[in-house]
PDB file of N, CA and C in Angstrom:
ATOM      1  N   UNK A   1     -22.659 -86.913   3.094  1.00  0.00           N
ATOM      2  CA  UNK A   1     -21.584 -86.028   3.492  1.00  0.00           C
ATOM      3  C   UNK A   1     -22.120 -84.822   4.260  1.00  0.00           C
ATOM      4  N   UNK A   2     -23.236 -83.954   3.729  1.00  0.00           N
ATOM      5  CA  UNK A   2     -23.758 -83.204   4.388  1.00  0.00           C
ATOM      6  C   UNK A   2     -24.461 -83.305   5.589  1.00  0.00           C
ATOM      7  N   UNK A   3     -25.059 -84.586   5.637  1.00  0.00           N
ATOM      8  CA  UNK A   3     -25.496 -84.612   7.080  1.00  0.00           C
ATOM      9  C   UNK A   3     -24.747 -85.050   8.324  1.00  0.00           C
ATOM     10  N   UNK A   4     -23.448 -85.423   7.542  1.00  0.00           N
ATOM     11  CA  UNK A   4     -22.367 -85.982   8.728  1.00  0.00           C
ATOM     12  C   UNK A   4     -22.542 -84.398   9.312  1.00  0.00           C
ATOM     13  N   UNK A   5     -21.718 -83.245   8.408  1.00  0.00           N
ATOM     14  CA  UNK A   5     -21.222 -82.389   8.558  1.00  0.00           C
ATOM     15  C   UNK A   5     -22.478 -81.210   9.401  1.00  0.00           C
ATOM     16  N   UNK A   6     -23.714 -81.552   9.504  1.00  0.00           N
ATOM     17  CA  UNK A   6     -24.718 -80.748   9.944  1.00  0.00           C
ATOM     18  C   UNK A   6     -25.032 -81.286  11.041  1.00  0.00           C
ATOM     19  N   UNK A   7     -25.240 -82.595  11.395  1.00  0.00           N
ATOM     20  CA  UNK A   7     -24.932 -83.329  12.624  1.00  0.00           C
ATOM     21  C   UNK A   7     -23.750 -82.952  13.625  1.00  0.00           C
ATOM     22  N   UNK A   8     -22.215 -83.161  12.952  1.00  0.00           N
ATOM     23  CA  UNK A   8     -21.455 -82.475  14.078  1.00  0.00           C
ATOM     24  C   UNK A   8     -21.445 -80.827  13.801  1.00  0.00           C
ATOM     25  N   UNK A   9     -21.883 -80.119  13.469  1.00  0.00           N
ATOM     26  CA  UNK A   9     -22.112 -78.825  13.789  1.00  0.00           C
ATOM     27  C   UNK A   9     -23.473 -78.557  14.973  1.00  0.00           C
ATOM     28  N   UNK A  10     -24.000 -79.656  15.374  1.00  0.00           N
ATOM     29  CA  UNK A  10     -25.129 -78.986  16.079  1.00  0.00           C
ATOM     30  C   UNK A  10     -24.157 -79.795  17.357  1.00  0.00           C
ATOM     31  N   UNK A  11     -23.346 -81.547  16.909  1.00  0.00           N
ATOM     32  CA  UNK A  11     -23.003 -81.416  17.966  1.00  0.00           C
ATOM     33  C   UNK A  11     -21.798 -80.729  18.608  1.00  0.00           C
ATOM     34  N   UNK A  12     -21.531 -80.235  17.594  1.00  0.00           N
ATOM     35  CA  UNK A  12     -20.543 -79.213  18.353  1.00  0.00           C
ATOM     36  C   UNK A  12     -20.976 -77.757  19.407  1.00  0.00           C
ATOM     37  N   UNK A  13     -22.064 -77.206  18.532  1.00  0.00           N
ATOM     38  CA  UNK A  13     -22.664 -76.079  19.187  1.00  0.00           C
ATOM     39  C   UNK A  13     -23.305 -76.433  20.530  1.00  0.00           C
ATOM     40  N   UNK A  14     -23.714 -77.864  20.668  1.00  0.00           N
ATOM     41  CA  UNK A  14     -24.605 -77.881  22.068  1.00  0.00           C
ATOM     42  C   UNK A  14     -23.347 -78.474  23.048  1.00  0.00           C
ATOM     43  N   UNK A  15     -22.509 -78.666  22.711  1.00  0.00           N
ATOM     44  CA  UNK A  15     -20.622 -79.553  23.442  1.00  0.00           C
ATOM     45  C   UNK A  15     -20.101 -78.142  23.943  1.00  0.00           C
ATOM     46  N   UNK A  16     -19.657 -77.064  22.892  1.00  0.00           N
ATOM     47  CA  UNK A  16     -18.902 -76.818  22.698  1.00  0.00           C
ATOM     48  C   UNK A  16     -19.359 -75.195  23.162  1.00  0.00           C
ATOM     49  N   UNK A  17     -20.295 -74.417  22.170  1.00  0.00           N
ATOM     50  CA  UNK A  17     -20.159 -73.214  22.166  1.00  0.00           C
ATOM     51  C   UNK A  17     -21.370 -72.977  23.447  1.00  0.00           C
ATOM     52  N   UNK A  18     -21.893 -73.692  23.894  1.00  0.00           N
ATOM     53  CA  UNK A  18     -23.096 -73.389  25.042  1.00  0.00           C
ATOM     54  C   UNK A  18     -22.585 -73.556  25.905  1.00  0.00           C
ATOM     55  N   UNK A  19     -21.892 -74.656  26.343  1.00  0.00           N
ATOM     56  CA  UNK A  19     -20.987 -74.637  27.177  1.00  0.00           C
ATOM     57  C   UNK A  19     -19.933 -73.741  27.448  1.00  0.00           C
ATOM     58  N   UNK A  20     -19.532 -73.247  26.615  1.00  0.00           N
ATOM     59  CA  UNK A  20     -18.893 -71.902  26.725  1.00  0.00           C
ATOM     60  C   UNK A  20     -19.153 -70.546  26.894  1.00  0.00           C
ATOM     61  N   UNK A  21     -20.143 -70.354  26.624  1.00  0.00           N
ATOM     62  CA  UNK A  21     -21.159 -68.977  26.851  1.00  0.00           C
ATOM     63  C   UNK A  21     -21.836 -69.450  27.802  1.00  0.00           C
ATOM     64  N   UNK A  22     -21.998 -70.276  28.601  1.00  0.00           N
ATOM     65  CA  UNK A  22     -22.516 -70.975  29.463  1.00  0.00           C
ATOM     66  C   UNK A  22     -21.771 -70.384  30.641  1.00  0.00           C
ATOM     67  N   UNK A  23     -20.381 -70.546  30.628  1.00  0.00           N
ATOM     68  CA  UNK A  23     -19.157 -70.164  31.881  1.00  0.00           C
ATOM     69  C   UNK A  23     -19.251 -68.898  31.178  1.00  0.00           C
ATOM     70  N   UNK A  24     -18.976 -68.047  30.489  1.00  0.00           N
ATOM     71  CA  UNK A  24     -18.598 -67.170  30.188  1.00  0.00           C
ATOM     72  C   UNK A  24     -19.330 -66.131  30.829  1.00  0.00           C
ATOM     73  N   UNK A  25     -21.318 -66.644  30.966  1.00  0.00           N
ATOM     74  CA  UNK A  25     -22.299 -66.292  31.253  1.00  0.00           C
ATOM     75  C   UNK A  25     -22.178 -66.049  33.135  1.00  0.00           C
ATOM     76  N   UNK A  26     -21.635 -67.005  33.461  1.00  0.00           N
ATOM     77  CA  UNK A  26     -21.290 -67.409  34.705  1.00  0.00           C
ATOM     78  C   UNK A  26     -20.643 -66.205  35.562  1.00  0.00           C
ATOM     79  N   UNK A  27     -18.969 -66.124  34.621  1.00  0.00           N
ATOM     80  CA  UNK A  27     -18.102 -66.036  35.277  1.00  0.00           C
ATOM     81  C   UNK A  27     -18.711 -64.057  34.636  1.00  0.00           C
ATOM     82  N   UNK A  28     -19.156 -63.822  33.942  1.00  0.00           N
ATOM     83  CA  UNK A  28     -19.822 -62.080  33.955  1.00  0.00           C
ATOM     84  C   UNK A  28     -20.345 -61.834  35.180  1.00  0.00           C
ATOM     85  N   UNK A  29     -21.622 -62.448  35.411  1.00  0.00           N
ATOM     86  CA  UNK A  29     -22.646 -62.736  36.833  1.00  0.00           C
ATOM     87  C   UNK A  29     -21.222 -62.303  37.977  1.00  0.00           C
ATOM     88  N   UNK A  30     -20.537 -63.431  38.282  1.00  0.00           N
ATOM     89  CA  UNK A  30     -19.917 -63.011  39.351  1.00  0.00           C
ATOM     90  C   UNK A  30     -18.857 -62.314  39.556  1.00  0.00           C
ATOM     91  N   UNK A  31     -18.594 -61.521  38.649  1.00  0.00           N
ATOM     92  CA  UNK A  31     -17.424 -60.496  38.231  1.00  0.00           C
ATOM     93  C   UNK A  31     -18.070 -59.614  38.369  1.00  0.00           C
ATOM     94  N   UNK A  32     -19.236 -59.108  38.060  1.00  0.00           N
ATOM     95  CA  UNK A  32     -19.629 -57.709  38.044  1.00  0.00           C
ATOM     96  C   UNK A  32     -20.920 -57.655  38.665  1.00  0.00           C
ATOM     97  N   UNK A  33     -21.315 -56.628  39.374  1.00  0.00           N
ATOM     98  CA  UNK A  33     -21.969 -56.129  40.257  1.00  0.00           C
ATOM     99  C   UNK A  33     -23.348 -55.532  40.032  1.00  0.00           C
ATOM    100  N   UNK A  34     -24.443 -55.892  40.052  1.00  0.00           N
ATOM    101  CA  UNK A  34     -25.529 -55.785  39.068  1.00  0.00           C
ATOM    102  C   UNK A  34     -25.621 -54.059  38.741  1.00  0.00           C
ATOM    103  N   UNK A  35     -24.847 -53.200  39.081  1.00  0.00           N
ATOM    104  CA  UNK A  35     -25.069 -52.614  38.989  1.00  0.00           C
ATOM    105  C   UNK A  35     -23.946 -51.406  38.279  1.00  0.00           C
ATOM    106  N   UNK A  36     -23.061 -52.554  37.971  1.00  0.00           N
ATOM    107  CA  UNK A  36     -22.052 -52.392  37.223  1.00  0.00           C
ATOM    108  C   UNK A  36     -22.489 -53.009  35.708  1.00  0.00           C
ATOM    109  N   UNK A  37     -23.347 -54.152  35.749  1.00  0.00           N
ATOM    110  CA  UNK A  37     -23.810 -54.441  34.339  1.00  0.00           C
ATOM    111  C   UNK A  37     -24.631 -53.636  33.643  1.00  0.00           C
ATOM    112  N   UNK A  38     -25.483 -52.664  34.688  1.00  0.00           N
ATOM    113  CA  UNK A  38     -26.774 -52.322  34.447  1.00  0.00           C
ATOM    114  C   UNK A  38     -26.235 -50.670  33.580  1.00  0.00           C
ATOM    115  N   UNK A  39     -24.844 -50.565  34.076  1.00  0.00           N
ATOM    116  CA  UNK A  39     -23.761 -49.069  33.750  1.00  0.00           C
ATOM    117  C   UNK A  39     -23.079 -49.701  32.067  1.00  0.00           C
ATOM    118  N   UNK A  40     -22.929 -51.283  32.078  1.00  0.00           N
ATOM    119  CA  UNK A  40     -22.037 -51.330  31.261  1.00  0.00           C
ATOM    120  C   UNK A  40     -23.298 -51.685  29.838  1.00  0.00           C
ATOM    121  N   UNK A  41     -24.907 -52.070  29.972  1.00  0.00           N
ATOM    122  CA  UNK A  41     -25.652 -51.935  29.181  1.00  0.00           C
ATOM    123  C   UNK A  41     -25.861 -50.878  28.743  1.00  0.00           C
ATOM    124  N   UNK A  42     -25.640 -49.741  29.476  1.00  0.00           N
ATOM    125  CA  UNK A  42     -25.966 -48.005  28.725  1.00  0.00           C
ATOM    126  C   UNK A  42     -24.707 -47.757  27.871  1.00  0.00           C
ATOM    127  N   UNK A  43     -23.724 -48.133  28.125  1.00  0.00           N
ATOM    128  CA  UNK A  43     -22.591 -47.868  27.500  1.00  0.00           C
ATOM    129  C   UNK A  43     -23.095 -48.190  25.738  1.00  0.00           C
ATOM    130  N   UNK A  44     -23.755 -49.425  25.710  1.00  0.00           N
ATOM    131  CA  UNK A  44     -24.228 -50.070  24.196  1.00  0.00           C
ATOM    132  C   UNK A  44     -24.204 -48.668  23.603  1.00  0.00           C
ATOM    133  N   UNK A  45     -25.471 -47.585  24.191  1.00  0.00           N
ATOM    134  CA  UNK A  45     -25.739 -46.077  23.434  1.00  0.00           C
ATOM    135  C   UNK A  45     -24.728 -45.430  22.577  1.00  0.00           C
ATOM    136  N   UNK A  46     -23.584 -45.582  23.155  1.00  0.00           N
ATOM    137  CA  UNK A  46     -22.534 -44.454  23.172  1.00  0.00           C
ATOM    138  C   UNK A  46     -21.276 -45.171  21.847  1.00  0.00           C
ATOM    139  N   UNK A  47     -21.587 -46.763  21.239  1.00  0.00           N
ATOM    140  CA  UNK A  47     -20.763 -47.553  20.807  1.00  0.00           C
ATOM    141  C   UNK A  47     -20.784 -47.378  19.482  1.00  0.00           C
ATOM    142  N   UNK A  48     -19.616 -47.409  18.096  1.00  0.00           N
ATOM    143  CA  UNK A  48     -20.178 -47.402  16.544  1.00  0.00           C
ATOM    144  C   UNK A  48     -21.271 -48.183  16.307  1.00  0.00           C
ATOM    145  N   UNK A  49     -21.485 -49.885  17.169  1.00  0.00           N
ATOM    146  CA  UNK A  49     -22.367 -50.516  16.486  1.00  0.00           C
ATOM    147  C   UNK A  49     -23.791 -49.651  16.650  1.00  0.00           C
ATOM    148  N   UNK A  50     -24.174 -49.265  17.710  1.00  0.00           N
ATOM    149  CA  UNK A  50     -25.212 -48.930  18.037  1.00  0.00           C
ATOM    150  C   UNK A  50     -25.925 -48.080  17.227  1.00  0.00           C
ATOM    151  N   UNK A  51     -24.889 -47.675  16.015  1.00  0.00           N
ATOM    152  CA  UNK A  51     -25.438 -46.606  15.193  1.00  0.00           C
ATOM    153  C   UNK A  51     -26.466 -46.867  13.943  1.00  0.00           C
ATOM    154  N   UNK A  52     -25.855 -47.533  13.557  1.00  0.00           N
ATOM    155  CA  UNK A  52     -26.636 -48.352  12.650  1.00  0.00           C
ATOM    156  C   UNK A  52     -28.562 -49.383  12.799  1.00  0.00           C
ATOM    157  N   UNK A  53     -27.974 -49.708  14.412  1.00  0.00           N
ATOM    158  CA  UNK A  53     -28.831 -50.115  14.663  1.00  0.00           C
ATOM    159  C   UNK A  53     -29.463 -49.874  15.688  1.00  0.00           C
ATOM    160  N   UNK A  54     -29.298 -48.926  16.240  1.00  0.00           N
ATOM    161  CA  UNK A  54     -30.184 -48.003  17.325  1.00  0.00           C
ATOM    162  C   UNK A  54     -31.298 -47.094  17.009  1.00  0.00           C
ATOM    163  N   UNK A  55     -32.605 -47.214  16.577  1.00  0.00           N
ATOM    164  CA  UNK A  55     -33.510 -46.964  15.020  1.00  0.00           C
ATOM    165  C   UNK A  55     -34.027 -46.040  16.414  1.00  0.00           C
ATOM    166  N   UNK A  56     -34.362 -46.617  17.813  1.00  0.00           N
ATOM    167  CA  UNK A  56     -35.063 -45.794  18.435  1.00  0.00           C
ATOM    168  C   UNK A  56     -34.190 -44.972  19.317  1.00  0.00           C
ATOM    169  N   UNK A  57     -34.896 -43.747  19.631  1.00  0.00           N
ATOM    170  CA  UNK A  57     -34.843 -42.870  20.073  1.00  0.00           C
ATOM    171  C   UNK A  57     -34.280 -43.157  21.518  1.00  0.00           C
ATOM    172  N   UNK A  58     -32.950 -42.414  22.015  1.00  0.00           N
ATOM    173  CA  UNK A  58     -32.801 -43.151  23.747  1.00  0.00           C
ATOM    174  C   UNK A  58     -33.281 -42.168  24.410  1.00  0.00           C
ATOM    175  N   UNK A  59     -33.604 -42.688  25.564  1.00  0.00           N
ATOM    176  CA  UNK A  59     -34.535 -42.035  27.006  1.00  0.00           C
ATOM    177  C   UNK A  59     -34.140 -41.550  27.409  1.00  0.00           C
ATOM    178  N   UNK A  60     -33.592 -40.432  28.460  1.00  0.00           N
ATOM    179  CA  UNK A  60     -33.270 -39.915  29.691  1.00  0.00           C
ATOM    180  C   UNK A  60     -33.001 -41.776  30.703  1.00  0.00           C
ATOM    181  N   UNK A  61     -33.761 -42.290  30.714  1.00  0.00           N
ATOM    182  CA  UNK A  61     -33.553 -43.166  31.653  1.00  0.00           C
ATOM    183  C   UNK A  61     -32.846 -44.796  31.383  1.00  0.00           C
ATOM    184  N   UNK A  62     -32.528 -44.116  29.976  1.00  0.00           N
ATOM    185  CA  UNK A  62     -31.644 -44.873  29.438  1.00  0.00           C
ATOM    186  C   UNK A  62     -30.220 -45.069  29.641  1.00  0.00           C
ATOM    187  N   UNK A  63     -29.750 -44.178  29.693  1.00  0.00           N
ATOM    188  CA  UNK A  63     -28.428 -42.958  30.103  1.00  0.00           C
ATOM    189  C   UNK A  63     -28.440 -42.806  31.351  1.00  0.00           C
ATOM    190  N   UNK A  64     -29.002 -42.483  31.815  1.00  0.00           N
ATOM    191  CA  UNK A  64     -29.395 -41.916  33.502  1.00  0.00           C
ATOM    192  C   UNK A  64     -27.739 -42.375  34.451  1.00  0.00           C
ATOM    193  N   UNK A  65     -27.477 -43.393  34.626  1.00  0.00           N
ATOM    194  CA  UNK A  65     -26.358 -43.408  35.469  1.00  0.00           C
ATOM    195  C   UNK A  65     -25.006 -43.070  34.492  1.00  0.00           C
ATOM    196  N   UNK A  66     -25.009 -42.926  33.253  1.00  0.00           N
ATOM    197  CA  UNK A  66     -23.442 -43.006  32.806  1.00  0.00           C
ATOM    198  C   UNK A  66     -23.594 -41.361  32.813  1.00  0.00           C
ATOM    199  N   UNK A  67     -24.970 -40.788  32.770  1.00  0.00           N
ATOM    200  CA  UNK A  67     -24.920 -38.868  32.925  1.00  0.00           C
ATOM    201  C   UNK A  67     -24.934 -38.579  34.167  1.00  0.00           C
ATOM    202  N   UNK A  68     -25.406 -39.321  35.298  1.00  0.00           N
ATOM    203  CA  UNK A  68     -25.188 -39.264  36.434  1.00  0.00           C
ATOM    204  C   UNK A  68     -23.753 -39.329  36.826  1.00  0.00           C
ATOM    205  N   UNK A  69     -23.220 -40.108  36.167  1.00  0.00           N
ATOM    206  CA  UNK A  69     -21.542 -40.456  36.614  1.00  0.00           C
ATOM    207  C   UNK A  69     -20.527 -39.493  36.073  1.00  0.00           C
ATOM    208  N   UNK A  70     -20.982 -38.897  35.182  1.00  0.00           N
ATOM    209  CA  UNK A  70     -20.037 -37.637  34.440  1.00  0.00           C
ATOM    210  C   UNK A  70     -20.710 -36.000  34.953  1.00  0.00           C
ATOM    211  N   UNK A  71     -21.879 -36.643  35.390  1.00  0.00           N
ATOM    212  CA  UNK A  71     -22.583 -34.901  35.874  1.00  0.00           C
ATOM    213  C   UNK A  71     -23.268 -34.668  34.368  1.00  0.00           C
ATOM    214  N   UNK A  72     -23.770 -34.973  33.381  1.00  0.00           N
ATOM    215  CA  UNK A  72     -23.961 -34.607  32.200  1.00  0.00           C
ATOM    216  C   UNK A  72     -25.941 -34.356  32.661  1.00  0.00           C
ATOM    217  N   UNK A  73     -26.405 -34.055  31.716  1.00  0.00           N
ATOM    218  CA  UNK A  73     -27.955 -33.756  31.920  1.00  0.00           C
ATOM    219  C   UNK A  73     -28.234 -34.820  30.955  1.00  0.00           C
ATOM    220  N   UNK A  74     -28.620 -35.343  31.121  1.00  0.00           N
ATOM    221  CA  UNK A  74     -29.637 -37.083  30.599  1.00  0.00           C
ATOM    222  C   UNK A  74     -30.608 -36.589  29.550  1.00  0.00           C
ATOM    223  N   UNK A  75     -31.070 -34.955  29.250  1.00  0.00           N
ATOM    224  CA  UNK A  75     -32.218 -35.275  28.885  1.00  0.00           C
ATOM    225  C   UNK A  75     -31.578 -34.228  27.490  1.00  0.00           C
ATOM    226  N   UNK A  76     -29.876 -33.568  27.864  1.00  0.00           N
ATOM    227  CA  UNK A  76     -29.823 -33.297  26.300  1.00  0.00           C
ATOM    228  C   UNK A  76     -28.792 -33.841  25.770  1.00  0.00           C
ATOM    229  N   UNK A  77     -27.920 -35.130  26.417  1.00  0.00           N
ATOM    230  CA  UNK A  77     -27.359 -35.946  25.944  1.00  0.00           C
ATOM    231  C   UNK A  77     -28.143 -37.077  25.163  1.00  0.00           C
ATOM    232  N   UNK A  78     -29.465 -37.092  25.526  1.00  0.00           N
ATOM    233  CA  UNK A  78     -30.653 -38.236  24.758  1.00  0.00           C
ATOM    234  C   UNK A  78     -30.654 -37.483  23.535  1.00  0.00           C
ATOM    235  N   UNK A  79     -31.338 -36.237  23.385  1.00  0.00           N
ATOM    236  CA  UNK A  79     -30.914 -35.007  22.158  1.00  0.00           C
ATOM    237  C   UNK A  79     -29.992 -35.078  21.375  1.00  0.00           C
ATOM    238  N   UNK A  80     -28.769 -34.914  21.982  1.00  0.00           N
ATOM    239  CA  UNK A  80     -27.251 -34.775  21.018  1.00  0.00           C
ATOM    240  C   UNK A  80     -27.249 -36.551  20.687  1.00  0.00           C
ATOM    241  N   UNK A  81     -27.333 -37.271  21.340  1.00  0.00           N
ATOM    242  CA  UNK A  81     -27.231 -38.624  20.857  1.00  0.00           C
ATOM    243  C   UNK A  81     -28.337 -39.003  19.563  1.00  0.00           C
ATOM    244  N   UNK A  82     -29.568 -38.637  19.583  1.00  0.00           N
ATOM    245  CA  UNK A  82     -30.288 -39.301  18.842  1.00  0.00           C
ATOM    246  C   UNK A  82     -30.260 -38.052  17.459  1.00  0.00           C
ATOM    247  N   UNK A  83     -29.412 -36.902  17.566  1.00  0.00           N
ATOM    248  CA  UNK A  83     -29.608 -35.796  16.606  1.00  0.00           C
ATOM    249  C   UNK A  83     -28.561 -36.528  15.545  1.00  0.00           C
ATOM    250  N   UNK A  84     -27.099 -37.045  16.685  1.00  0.00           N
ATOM    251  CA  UNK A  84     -26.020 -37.992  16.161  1.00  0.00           C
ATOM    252  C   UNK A  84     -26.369 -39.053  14.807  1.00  0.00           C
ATOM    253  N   UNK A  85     -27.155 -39.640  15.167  1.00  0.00           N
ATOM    254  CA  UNK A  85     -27.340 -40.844  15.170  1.00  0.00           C
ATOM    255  C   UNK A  85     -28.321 -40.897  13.808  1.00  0.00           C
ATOM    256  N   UNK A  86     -29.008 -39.798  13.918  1.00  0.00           N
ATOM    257  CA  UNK A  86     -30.082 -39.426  12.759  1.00  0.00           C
ATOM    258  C   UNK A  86     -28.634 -38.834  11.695  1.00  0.00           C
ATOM    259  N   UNK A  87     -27.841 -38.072  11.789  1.00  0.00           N
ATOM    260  CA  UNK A  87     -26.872 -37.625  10.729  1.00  0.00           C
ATOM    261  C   UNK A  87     -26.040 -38.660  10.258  1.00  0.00           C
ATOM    262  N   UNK A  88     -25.868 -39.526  11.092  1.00  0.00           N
ATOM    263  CA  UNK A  88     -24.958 -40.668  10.461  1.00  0.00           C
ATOM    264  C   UNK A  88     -25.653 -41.654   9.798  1.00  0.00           C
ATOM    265  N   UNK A  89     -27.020 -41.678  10.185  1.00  0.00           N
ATOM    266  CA  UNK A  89     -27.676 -42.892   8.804  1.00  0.00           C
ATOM    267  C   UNK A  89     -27.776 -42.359   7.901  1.00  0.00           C
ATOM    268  N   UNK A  90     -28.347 -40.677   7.683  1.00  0.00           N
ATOM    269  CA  UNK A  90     -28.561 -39.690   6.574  1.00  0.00           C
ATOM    270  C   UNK A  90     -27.071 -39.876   5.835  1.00  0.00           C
ATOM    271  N   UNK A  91     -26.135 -39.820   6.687  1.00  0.00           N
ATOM    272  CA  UNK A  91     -24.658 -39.496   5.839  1.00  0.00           C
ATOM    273  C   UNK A  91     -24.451 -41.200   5.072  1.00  0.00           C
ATOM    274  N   UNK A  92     -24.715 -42.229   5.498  1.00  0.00           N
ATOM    275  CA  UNK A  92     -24.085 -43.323   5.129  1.00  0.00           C
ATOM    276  C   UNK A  92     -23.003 -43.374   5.294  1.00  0.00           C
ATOM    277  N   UNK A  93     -22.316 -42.828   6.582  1.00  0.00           N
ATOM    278  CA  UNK A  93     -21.194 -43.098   6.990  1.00  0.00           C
ATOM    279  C   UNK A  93     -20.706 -44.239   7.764  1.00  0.00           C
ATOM    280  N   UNK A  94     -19.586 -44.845   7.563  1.00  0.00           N
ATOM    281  CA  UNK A  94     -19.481 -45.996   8.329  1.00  0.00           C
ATOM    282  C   UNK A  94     -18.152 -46.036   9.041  1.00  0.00           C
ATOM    283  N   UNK A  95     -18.068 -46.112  10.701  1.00  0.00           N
ATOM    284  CA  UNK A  95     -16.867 -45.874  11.263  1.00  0.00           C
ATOM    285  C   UNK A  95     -16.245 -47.328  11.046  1.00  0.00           C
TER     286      UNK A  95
END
């Protein structure tokens, strides 16, 4: 019974879900503009998940275009972000 059931789970994942993150992978690529992805990876910084698991410290050149795009200074938004980020693991707060 179990190996029916572990068999179609792999063949489902290599049918089904790769193939789908596959286009999904695709259709990102040609929707957005490498340099629109490269804006929407800094965004990760700024997200609840990131809190928990953002252990290191962000760069100035991490940030660099989303502080560029607001006029902000990169190097004390890295500051206020990682001062953030240190109070909310201390707090055990969870948004």
């Amino acid at each position: 019974m179990f190996g029916w059931m572990a068999r179609n789970a792999v063949r489902w994942r290599v049918e089904t879900f790769i193939a789908v993150a596959d286009a999904v992978n695709k259709q990102m690529a040609s929707g957005f503009a490498e340099q629109q992805v490269a804006f929407m990876a800094q965004l990760w910084h700024f997200t609840p998940r990131s809190l928990p698991e953002g252990q290191k410290d962000v760069k100035t050149g991490d940030v660099a275009d989303i502080c560029e795009m607001y006029e902000a200074d990169a190097d004390e938004v890295c500051r206020e972000l990682s001062d953030f980020k240190l109070v909310y693991r201390l707090s055990d707060l969870k948004l």
